[in-house]
C-alpha atoms as a PDB file:
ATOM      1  CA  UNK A   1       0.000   0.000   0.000  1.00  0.00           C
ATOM      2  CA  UNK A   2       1.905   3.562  -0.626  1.00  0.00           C
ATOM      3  CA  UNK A   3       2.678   5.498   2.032  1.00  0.00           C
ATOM      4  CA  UNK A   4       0.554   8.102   3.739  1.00  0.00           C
ATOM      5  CA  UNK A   5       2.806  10.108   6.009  1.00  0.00           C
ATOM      6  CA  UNK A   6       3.923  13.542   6.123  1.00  0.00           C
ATOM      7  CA  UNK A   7       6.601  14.476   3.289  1.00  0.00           C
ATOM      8  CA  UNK A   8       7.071  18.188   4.885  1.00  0.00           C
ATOM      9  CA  UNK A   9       5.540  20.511   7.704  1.00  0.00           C
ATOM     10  CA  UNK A  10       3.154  21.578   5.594  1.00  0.00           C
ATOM     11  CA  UNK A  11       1.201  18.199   4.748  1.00  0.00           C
ATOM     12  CA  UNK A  12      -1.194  16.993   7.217  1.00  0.00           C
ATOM     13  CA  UNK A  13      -3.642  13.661   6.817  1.00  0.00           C
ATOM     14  CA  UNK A  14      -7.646  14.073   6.273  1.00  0.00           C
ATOM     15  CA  UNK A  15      -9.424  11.026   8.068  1.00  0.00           C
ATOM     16  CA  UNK A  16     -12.862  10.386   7.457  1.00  0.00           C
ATOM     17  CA  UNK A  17     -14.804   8.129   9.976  1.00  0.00           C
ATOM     18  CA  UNK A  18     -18.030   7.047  10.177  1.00  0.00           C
ATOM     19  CA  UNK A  19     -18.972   6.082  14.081  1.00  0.00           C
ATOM     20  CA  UNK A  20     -22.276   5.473  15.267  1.00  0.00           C
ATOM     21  CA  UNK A  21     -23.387   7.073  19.170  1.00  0.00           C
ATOM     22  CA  UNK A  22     -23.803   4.658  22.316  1.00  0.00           C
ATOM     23  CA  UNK A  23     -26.890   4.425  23.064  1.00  0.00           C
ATOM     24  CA  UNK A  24     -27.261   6.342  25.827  1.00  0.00           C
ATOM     25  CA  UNK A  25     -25.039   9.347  24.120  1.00  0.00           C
ATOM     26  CA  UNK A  26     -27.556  12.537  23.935  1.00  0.00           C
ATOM     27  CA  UNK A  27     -26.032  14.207  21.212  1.00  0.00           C
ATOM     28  CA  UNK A  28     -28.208  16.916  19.667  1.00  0.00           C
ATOM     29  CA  UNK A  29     -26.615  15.890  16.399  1.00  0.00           C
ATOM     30  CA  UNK A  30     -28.191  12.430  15.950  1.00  0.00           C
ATOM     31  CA  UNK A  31     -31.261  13.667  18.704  1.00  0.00           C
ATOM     32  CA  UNK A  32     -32.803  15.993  15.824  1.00  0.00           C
ATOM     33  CA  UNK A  33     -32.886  13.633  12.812  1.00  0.00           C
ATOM     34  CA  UNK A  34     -31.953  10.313  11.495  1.00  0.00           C
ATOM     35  CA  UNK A  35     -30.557  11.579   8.060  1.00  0.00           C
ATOM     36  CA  UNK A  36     -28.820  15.306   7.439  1.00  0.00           C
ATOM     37  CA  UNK A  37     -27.090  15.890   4.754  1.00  0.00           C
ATOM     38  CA  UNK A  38     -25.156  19.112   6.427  1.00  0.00           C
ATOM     39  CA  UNK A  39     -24.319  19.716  10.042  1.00  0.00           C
ATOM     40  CA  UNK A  40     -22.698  22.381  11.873  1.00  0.00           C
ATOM     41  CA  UNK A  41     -21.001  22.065  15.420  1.00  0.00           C
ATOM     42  CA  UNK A  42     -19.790  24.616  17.318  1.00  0.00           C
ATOM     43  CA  UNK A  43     -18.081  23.078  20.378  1.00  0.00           C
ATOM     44  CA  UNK A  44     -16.618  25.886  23.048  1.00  0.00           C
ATOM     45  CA  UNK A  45     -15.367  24.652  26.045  1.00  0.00           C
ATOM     46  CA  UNK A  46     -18.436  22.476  27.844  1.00  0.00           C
ATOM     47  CA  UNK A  47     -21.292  23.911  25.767  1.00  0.00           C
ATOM     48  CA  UNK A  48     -21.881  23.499  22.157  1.00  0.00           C
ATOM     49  CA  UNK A  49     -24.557  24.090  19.553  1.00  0.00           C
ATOM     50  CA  UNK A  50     -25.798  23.010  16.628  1.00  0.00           C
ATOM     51  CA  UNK A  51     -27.438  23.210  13.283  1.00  0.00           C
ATOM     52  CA  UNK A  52     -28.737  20.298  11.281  1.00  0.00           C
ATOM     53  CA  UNK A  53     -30.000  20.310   7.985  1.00  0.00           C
ATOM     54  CA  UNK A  54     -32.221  16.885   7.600  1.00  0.00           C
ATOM     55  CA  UNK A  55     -32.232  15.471   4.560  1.00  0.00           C
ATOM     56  CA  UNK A  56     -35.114  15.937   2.441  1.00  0.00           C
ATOM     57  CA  UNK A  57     -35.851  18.656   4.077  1.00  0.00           C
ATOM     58  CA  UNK A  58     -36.007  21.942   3.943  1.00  0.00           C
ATOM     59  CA  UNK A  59     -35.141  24.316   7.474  1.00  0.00           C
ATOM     60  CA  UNK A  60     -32.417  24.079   9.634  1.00  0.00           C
ATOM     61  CA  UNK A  61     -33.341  22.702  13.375  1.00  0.00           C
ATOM     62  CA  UNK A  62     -31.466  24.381  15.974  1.00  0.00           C
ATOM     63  CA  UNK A  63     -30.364  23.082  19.204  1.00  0.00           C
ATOM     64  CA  UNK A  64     -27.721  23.261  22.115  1.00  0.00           C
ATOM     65  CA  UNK A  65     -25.696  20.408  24.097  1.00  0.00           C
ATOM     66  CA  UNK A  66     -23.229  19.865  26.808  1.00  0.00           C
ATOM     67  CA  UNK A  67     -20.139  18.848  25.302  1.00  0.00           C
ATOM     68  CA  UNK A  68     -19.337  15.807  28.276  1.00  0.00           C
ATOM     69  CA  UNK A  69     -16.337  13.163  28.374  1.00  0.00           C
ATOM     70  CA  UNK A  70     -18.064  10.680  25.870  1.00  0.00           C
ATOM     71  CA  UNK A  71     -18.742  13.149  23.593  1.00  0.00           C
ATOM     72  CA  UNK A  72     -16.967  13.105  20.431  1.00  0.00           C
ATOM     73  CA  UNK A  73     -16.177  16.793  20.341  1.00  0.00           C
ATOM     74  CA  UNK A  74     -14.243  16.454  23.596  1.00  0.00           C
ATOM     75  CA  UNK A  75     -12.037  13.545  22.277  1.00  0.00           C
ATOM     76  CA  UNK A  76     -11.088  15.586  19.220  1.00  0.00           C
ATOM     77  CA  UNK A  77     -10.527  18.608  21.670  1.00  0.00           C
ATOM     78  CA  UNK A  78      -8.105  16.967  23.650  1.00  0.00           C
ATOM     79  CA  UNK A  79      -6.075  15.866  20.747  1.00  0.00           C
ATOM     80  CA  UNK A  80      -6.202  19.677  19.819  1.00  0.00           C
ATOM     81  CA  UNK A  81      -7.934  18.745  16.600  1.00  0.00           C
ATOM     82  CA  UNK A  82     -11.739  19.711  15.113  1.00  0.00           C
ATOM     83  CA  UNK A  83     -14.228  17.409  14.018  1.00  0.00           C
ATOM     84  CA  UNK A  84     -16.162  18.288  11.197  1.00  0.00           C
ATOM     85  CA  UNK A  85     -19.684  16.089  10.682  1.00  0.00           C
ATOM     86  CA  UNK A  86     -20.521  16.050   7.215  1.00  0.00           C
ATOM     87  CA  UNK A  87     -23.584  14.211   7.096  1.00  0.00           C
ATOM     88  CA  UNK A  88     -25.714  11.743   9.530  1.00  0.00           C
ATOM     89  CA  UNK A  89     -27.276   8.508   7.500  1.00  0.00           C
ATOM     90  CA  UNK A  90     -29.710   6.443   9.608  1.00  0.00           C
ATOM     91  CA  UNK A  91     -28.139   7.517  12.712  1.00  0.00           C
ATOM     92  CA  UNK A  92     -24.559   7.327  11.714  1.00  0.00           C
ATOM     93  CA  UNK A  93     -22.381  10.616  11.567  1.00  0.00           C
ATOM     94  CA  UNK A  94     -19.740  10.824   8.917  1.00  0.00           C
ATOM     95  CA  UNK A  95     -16.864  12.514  10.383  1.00  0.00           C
ATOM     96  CA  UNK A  96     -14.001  14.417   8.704  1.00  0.00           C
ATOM     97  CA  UNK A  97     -10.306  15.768  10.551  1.00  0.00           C
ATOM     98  CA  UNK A  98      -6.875  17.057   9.412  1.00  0.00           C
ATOM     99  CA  UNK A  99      -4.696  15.469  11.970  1.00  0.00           C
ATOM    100  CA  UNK A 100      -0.652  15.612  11.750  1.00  0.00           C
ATOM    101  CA  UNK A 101       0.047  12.335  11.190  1.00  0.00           C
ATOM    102  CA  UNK A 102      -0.992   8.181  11.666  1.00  0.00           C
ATOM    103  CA  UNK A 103      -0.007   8.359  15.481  1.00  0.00           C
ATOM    104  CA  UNK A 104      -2.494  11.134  15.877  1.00  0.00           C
ATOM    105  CA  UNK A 105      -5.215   8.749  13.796  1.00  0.00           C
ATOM    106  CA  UNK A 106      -4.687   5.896  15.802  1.00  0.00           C
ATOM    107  CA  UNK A 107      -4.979   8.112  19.592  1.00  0.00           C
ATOM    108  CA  UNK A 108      -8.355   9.319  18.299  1.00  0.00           C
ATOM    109  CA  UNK A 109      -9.459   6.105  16.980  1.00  0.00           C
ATOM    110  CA  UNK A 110      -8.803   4.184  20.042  1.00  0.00           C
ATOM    111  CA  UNK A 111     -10.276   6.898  22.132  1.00  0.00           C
ATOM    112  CA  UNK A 112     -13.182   7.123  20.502  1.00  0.00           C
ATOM    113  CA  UNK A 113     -13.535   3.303  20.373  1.00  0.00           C
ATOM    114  CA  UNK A 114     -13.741   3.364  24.344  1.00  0.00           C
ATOM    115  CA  UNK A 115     -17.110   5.863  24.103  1.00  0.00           C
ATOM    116  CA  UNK A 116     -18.896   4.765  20.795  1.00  0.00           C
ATOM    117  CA  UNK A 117     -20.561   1.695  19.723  1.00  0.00           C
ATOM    118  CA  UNK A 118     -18.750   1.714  16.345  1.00  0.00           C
ATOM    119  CA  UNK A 119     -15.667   3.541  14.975  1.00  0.00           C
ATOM    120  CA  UNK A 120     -14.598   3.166  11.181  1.00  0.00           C
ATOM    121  CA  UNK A 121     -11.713   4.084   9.061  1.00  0.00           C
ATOM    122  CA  UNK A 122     -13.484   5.337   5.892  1.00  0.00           C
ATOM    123  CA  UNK A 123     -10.551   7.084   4.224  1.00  0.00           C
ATOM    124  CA  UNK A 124      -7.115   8.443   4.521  1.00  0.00           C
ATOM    125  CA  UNK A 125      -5.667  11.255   2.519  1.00  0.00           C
ATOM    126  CA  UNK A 126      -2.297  13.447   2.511  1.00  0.00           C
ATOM    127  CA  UNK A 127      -3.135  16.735   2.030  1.00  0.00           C
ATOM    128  CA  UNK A 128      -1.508  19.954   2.002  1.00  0.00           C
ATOM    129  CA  UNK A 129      -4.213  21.625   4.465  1.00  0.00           C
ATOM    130  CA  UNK A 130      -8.112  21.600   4.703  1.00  0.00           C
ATOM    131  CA  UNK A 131      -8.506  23.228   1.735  1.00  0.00           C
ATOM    132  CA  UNK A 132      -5.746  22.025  -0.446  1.00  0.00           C
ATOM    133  CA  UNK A 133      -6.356  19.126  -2.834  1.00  0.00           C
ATOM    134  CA  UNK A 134      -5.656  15.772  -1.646  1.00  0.00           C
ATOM    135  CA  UNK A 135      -2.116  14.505  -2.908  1.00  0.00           C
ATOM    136  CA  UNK A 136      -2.763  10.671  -1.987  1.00  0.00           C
ATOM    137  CA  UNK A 137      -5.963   9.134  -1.015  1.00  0.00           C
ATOM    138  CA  UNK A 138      -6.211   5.649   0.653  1.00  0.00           C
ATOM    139  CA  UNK A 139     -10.258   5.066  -0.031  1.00  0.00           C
ATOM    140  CA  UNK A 140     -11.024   1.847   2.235  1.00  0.00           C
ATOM    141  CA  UNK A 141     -14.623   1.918   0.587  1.00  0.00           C
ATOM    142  CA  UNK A 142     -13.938  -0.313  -2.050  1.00  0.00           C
ATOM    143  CA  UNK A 143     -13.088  -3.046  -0.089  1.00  0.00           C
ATOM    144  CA  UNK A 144     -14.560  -5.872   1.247  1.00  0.00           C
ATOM    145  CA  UNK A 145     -15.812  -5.786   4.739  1.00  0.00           C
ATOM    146  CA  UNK A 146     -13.317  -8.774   5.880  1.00  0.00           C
ATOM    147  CA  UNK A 147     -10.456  -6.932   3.410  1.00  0.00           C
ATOM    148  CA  UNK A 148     -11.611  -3.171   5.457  1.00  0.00           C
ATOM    149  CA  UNK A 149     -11.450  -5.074   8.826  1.00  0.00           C
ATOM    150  CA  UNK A 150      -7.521  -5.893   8.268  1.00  0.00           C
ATOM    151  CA  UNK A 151      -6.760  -3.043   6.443  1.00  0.00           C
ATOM    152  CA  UNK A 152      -8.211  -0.567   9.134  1.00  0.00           C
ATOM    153  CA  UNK A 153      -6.519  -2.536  12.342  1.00  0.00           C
ATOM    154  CA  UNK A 154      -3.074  -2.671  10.841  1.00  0.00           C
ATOM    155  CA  UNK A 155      -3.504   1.213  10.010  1.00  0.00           C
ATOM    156  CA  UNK A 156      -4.581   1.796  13.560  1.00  0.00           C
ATOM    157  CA  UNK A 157      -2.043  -0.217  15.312  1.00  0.00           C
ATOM    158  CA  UNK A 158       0.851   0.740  13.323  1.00  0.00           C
ATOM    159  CA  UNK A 159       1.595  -1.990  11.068  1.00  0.00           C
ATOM    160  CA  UNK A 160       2.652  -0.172   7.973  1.00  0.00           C
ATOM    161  CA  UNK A 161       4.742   1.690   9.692  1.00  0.00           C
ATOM    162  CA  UNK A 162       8.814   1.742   9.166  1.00  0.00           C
ATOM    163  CA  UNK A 163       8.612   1.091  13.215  1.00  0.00           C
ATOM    164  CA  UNK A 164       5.960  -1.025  13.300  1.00  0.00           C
ATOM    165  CA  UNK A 165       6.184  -2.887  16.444  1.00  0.00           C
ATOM    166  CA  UNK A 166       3.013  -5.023  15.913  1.00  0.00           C
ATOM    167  CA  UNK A 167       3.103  -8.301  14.128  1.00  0.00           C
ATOM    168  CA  UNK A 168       0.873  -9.991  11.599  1.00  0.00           C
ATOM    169  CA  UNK A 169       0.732 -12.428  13.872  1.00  0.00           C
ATOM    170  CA  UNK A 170      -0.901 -10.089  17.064  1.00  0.00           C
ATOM    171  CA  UNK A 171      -3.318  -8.775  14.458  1.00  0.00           C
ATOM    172  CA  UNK A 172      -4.361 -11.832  13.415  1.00  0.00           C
ATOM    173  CA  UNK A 173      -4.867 -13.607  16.850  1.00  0.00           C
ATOM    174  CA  UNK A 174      -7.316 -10.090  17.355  1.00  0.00           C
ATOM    175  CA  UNK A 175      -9.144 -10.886  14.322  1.00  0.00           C
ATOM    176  CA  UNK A 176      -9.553 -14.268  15.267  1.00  0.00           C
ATOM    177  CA  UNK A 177      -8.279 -15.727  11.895  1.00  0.00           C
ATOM    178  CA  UNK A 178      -4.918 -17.588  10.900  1.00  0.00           C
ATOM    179  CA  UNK A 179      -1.839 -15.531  10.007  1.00  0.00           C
ATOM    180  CA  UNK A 180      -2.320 -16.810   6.232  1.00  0.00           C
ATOM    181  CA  UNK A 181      -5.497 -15.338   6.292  1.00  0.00           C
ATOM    182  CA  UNK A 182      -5.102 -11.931   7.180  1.00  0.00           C
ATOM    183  CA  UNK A 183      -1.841 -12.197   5.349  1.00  0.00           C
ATOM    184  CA  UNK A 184      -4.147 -13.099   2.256  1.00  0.00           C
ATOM    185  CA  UNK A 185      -7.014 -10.179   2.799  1.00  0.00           C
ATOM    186  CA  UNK A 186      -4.116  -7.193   3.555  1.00  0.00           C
ATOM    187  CA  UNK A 187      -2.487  -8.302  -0.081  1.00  0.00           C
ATOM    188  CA  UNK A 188      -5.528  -8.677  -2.121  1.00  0.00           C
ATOM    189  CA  UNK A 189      -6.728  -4.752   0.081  1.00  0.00           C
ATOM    190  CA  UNK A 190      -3.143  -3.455  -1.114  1.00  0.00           C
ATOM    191  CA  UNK A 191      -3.519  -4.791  -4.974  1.00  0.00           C
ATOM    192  CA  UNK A 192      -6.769  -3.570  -4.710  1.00  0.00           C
ATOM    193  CA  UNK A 193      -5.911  -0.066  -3.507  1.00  0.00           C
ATOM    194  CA  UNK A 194      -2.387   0.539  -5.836  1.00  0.00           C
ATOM    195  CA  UNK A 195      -4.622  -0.465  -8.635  1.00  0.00           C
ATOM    196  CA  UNK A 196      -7.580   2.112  -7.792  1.00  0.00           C
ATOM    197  CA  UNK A 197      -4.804   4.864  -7.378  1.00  0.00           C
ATOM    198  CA  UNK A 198      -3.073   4.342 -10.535  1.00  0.00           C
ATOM    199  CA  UNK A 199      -6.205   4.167 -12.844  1.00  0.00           C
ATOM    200  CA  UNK A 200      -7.708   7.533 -10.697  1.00  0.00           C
ATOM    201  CA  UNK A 201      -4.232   9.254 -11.171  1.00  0.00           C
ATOM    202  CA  UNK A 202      -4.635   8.100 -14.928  1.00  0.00           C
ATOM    203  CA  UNK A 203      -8.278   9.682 -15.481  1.00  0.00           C
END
C-alpha cells in the first residue's frame, strides 16, 4: 500500500470516519434527525450548539448540548484537533479531521472506540491543508468488509509503519483468523488499492 505520512511541515492527513453514538449518548446531532445531509457544530469549552439540515428537508433545526467526556467533540478537543460532521445517514455521523500524522489517527481512533458503539476508518488522505487538494488518497470503501477489517486494524495499530512494532501475527490472533489469512485479505486490500490509485491518477 503507498505510504501516507507527512513528506514536509506543511502536509497533514484528512481522516474520514463514520462512528455510530452509544446508546445512551444525547447528542443533539443524531437527537434531531436520522438523516442530514449538512451539520454544523460549534463546540466551546463544555457547551456546544448546533445546526442540522435533515435530509429531504427543507429548514435548519437548531439546538444546544453539553459537550461531556463521551462526547466526540471532547475527544477531538483533547487531541487539539476539530471534528467536522458532514452528514448523519440512519443515525450514523460521517466525520471528517486534518490530523498531523498516523499516530495522531490511531490516539483518536482508540479513544473514541472506548465511548462509541462503532468507529470506522473510511478514508485516509495526505493533504496539504483543509482546503488544499488531496495529494494521496487511501479510499477503504472499495473493499470488502473482511479486506476493510484488516486493512483498518493494521492502520490503527501501526503496522505499515517503518517502526511497526506489531506483528501480523498479534493482528491476526485479534481478528480471530490464521496468520495466512489476514496475510491473504491485507495483499488482495493493497492490490486492490495501488490499482484504484493508478487508474484515478490516470483519469
Amino acid at each position: 500500500m503507498a505510504e501516507v505520512a507527512r513528506d514536509d511541515a506543511d502536509q497533514r492527513l484528512r481522516v474520514d470516519l463514520e462512528v455510530d453514538p452509544a446508546d445512551e449518548w444525547e447528542c443533539p446531532i443524531v437527537s434531531q434527525t436520522e438523516n442530514a445531509s449538512d451539520v454544523t457544530v460549534n463546540a466551546v469549552g463544555d457547551e456546544c450548539t448546533v445546526e442540522v439540515e435533515p435530509a429531504g428537508e427543507e429548514g435548519i433545526r437548531r439546538d444546544r448540548g453539553e459537550v461531556t467526556d463521551d462526547c466526540l467533540c471532547r475527544v477531538f478537543q483533547e487531541f487539539g484537533y476539530v471534528p467536522h460532521v458532514r452528514r448523519v445517514e440512519a443515525g450514523s455521523m460521517v466525520v471528517t479531521s486534518y490530523v498531523d500524522d498516523r499516530d495522531a489517527v490511531r490516539e483518536i481512533v482508540t479513544a473514541l472506540r472506548e465511548i462509541l458503539d462503532r468507529v470506522r476508518l473510511v478514508r485516509l488522505a495526505v493533504v496539504a491543508g483543509p482546503d488544499s487538494t488531496e495529494q494521496a488518497t487511501v479510499d477503504l470503501s472499495a473493499l470488502t468488509p473482511k479486506q476493510r477489517e484488516g486493512v483498518e486494524l493494521a492502520v490503527v495499530r501501526g503496522y505499515f509503519d517503518a517502526d511497526a512494532d506489531v506483528s501480523l501475527g498479534e493482528l491476526a490472533d485479534e481478528l480471530e483468523i490464521s496468520k495466512s489469512a489476514l496475510s491473504q485479505r491485507l495483499r488482495a486490500a493493497q492490490a486492490k488499492l495501488v490499482t484504484d490509485a493508478f487508474e484515478a491518477a490516470d483519469d
